[in-house]
C-alpha atoms as a PDB file:
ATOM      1  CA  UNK A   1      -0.315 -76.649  53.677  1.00  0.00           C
ATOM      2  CA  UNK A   2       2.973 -78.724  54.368  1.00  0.00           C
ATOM      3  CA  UNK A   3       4.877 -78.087  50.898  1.00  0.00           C
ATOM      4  CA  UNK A   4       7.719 -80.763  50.644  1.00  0.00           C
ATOM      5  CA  UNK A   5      10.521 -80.659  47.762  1.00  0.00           C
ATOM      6  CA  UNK A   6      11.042 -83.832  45.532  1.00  0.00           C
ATOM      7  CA  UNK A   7      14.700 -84.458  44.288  1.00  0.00           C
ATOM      8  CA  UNK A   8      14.603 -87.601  41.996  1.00  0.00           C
ATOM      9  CA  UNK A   9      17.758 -89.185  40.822  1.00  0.00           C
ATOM     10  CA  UNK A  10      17.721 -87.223  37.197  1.00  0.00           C
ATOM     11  CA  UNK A  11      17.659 -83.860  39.194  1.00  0.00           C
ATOM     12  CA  UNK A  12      14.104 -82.834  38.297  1.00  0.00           C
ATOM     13  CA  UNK A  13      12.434 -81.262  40.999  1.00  0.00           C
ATOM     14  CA  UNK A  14       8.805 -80.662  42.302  1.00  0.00           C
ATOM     15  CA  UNK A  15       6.947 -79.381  45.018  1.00  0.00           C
ATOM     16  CA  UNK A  16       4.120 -81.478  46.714  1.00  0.00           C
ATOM     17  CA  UNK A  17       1.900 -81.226  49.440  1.00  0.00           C
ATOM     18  CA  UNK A  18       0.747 -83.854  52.453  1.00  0.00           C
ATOM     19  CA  UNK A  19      -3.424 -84.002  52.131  1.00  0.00           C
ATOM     20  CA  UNK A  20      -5.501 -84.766  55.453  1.00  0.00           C
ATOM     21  CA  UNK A  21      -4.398 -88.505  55.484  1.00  0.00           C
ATOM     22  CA  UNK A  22      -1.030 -87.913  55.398  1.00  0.00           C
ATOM     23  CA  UNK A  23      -0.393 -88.718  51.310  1.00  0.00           C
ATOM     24  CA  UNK A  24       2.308 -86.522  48.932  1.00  0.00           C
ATOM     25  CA  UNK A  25       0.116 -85.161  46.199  1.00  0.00           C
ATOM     26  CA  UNK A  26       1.867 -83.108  43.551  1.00  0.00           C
ATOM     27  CA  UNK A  27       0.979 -79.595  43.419  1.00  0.00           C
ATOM     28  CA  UNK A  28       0.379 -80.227  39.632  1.00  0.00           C
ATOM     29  CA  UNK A  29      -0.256 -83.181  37.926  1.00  0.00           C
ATOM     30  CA  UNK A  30       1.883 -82.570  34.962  1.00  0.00           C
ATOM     31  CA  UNK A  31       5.114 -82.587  37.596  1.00  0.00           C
ATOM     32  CA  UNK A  32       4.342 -85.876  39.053  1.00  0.00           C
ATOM     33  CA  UNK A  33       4.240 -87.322  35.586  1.00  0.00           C
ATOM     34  CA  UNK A  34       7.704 -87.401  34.790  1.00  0.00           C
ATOM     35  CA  UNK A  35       9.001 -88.438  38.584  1.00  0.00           C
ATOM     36  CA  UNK A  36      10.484 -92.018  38.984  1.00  0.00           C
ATOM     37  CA  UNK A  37       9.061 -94.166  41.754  1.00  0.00           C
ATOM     38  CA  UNK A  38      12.462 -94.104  43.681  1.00  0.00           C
ATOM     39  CA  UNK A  39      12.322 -90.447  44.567  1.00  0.00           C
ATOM     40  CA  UNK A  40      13.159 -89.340  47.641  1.00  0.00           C
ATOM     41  CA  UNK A  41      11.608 -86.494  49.901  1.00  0.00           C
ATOM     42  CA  UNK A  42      13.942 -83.567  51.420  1.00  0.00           C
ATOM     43  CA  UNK A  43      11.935 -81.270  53.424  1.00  0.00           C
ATOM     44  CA  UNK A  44      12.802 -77.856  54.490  1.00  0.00           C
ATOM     45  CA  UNK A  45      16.282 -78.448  53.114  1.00  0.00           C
ATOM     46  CA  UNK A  46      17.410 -75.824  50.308  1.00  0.00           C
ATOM     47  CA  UNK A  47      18.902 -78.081  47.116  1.00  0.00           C
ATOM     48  CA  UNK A  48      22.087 -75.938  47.600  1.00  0.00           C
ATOM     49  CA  UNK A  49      22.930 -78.507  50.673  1.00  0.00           C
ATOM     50  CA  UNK A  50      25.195 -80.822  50.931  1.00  0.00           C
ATOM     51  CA  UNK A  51      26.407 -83.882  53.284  1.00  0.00           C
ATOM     52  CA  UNK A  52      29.746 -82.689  54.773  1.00  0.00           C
ATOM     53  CA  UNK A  53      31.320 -84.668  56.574  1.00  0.00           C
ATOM     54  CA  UNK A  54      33.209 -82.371  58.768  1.00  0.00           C
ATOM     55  CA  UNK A  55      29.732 -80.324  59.466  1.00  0.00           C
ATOM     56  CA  UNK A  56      27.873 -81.652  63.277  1.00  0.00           C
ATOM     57  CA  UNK A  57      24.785 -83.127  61.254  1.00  0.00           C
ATOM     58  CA  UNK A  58      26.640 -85.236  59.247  1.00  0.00           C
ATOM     59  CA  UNK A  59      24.397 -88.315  58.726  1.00  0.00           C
ATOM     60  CA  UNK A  60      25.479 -91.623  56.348  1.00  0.00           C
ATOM     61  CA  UNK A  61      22.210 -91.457  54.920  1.00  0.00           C
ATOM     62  CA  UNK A  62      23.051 -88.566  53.434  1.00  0.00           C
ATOM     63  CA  UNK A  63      25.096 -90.537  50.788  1.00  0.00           C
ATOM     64  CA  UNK A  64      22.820 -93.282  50.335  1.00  0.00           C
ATOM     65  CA  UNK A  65      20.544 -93.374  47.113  1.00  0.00           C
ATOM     66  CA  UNK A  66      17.005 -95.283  47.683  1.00  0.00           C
ATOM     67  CA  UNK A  67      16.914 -99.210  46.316  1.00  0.00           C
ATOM     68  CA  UNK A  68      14.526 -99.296  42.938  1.00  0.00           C
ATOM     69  CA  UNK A  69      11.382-101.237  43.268  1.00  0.00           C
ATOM     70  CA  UNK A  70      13.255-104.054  41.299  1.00  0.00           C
ATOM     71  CA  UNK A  71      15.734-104.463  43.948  1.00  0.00           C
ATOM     72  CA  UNK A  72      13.469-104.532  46.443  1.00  0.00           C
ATOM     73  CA  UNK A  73      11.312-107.136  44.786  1.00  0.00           C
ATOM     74  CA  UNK A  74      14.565-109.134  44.058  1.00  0.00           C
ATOM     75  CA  UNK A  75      15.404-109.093  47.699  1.00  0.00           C
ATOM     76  CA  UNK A  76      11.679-110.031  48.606  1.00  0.00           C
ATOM     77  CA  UNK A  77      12.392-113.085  45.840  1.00  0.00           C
ATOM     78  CA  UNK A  78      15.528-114.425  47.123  1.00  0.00           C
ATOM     79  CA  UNK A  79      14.388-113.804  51.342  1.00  0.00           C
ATOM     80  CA  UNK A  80      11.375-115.654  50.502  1.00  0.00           C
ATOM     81  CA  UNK A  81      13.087-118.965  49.093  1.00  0.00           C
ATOM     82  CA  UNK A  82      15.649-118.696  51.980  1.00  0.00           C
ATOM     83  CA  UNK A  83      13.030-118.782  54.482  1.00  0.00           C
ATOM     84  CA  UNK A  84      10.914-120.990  52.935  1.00  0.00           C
ATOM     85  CA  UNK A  85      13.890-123.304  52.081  1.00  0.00           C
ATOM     86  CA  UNK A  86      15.040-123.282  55.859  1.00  0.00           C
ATOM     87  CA  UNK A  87      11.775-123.045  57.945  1.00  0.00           C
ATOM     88  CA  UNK A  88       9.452-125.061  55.767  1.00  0.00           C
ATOM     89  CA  UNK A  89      11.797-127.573  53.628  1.00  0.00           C
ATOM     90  CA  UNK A  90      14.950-128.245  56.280  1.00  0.00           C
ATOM     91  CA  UNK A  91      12.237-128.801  59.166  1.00  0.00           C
ATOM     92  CA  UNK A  92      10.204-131.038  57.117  1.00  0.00           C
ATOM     93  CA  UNK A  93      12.991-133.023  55.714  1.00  0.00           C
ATOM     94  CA  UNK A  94      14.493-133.713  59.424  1.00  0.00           C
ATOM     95  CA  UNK A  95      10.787-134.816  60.934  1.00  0.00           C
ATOM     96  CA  UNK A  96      10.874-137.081  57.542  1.00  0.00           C
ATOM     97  CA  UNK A  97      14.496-138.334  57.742  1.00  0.00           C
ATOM     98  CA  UNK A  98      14.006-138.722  62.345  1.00  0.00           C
ATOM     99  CA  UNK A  99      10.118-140.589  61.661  1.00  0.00           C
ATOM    100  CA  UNK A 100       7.819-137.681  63.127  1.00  0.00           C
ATOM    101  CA  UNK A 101       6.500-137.008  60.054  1.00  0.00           C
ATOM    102  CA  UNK A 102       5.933-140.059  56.904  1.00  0.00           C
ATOM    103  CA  UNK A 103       5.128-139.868  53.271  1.00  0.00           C
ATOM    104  CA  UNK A 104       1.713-141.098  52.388  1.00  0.00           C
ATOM    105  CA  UNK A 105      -0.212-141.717  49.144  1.00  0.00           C
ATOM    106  CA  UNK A 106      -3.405-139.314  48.224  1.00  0.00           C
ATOM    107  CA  UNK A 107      -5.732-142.384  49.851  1.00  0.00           C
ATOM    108  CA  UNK A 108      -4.024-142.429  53.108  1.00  0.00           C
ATOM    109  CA  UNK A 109      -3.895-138.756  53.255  1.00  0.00           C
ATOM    110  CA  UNK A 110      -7.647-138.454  53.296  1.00  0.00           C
ATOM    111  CA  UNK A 111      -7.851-141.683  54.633  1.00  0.00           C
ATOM    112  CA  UNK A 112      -6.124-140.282  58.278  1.00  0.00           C
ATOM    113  CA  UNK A 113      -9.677-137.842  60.229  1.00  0.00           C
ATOM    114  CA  UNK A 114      -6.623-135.960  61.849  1.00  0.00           C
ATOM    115  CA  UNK A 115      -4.158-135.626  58.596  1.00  0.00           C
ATOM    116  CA  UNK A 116      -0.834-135.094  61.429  1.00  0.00           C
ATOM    117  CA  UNK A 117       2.482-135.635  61.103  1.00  0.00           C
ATOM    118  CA  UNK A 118       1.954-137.438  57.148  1.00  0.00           C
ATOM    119  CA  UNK A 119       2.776-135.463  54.234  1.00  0.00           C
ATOM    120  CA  UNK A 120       1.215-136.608  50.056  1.00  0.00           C
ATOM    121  CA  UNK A 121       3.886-138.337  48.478  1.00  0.00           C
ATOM    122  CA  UNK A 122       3.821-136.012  45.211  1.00  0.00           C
ATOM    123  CA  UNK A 123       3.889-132.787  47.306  1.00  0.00           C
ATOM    124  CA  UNK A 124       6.924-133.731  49.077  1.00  0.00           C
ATOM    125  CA  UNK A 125       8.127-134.793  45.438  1.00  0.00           C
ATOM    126  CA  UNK A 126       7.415-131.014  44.455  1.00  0.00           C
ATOM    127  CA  UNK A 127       9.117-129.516  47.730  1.00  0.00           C
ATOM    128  CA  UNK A 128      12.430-131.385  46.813  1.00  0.00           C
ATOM    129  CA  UNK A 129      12.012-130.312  43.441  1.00  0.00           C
ATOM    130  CA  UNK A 130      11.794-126.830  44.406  1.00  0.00           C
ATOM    131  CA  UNK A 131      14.390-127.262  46.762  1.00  0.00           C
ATOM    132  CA  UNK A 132      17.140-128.420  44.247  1.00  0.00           C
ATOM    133  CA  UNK A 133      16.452-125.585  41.870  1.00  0.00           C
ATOM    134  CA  UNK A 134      17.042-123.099  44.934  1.00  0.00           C
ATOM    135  CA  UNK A 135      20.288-125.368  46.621  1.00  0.00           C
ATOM    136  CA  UNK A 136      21.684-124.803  42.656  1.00  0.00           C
ATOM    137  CA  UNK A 137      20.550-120.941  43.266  1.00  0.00           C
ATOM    138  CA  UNK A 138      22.163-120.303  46.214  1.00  0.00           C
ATOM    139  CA  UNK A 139      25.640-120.792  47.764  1.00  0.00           C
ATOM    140  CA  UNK A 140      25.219-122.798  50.616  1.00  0.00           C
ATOM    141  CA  UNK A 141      26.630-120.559  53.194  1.00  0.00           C
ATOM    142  CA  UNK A 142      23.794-117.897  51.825  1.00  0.00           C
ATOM    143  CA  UNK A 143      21.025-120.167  51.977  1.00  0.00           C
ATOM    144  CA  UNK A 144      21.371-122.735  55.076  1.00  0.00           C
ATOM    145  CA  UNK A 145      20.652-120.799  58.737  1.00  0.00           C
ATOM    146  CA  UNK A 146      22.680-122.673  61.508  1.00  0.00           C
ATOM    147  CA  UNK A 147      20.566-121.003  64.311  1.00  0.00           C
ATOM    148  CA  UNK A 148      17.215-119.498  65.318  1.00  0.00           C
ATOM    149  CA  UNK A 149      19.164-115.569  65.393  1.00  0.00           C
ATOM    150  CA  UNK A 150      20.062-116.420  61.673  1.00  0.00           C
ATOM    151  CA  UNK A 151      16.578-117.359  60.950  1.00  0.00           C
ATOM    152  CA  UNK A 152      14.846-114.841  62.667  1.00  0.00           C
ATOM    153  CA  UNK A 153      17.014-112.430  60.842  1.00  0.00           C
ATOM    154  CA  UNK A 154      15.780-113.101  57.151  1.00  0.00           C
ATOM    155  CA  UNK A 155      12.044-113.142  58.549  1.00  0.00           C
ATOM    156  CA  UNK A 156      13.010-109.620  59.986  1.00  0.00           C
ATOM    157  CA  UNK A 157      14.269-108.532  56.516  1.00  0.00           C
ATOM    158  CA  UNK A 158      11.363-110.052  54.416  1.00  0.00           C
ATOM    159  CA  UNK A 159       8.994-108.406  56.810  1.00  0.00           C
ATOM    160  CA  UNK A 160      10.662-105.100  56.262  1.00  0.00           C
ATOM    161  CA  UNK A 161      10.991-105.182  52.731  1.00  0.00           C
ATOM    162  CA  UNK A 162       7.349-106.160  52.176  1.00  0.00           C
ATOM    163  CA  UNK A 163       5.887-103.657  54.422  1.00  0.00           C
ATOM    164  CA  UNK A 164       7.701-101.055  52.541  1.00  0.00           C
ATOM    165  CA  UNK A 165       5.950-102.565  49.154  1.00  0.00           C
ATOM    166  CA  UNK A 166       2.431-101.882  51.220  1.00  0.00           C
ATOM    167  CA  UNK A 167       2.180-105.163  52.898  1.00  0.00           C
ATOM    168  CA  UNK A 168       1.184-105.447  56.826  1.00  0.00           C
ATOM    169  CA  UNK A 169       3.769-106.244  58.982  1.00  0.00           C
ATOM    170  CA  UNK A 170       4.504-109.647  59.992  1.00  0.00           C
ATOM    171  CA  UNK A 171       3.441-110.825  56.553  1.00  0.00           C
ATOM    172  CA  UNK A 172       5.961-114.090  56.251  1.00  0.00           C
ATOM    173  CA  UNK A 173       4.034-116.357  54.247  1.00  0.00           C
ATOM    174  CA  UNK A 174       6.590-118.215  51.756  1.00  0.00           C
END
């Protein structure tokens, strides 16, 4: 049995063990009750140890403490109206202001068999709606993407964030 020790940020510690499918159980219930989410795993490392930085295995992570669940979720929050504000919003606005896309009532809407390049009058209403409330968010040099790196970038981040809050990869809906 793989025993691993659990340091959490209050200094309680605990030992757990990896079943069959790869999962940290605690050897004993009544240890795991007390443990914060944001604990972090050290195996085969003695708590005596310590990050030096003159040693050869220095590594930065050493210093760094896990993000909470809240941060993470606040990052997913904020990612999630930049993208959306800059793939969805931005894009739609240019086809809109250019002609490729035009503002049509409910009847046209279902009126049109192939429903392309139109967009319902009210849910455009909505989208700038939502769109002011996140412009008055955001600064605008955190919120507008000048290129397809800088855009690419946030969907890399919002991918990573949510598969490390159990969602599959690529997951980029917005």
């Amino acid at each position: 049995m793989n025993q691993n020790k659990i340091i959490v940020s209050n200094s309680v510690e605990a030992l757990f063990y990896e079943d069959e499918n790869n999962k940290l159980l605690p050897e004993s219930s009544a240890e795991a009750d007390h443990l914060p989410i944001e604990a972090l795993v050290v195996s085969d490392r003695d708590s005596d140890d310590t990050c030096d930085e003159d040693d050869d295995d220095y590594d930065d992570a050493c210093e760094d403490k896990p993000r909470t669940l809240d941060e993470i979720y606040e990052a997913i929050k904020r990612l999630r109206k930049q993208v959306w504000y800059n793939r969805c919003y931005l894009a739609n606005r240019q086809e809109i202001e250019e002609g490729a896309v035009k503002i049509v009532s409910h009847g046209e809407w279902y009126a049109n068999p192939e429903r392309q390049n139109c967009i319902v009058d009210d849910i455009w209403a909505g989208a700038q709606k939502t769109a002011k409330e996140i412009e008055d968010e955001f600064d605008e040099d955190d919120l507008i993407v000048f290129n397809g790196y800088e855009l690419e970038m946030l969907h890399g981040k919002l991918s990573a964030l949510r598969w490390a809050v159990g969602n599959d990869w690529d997951f980029l809906d917005t």
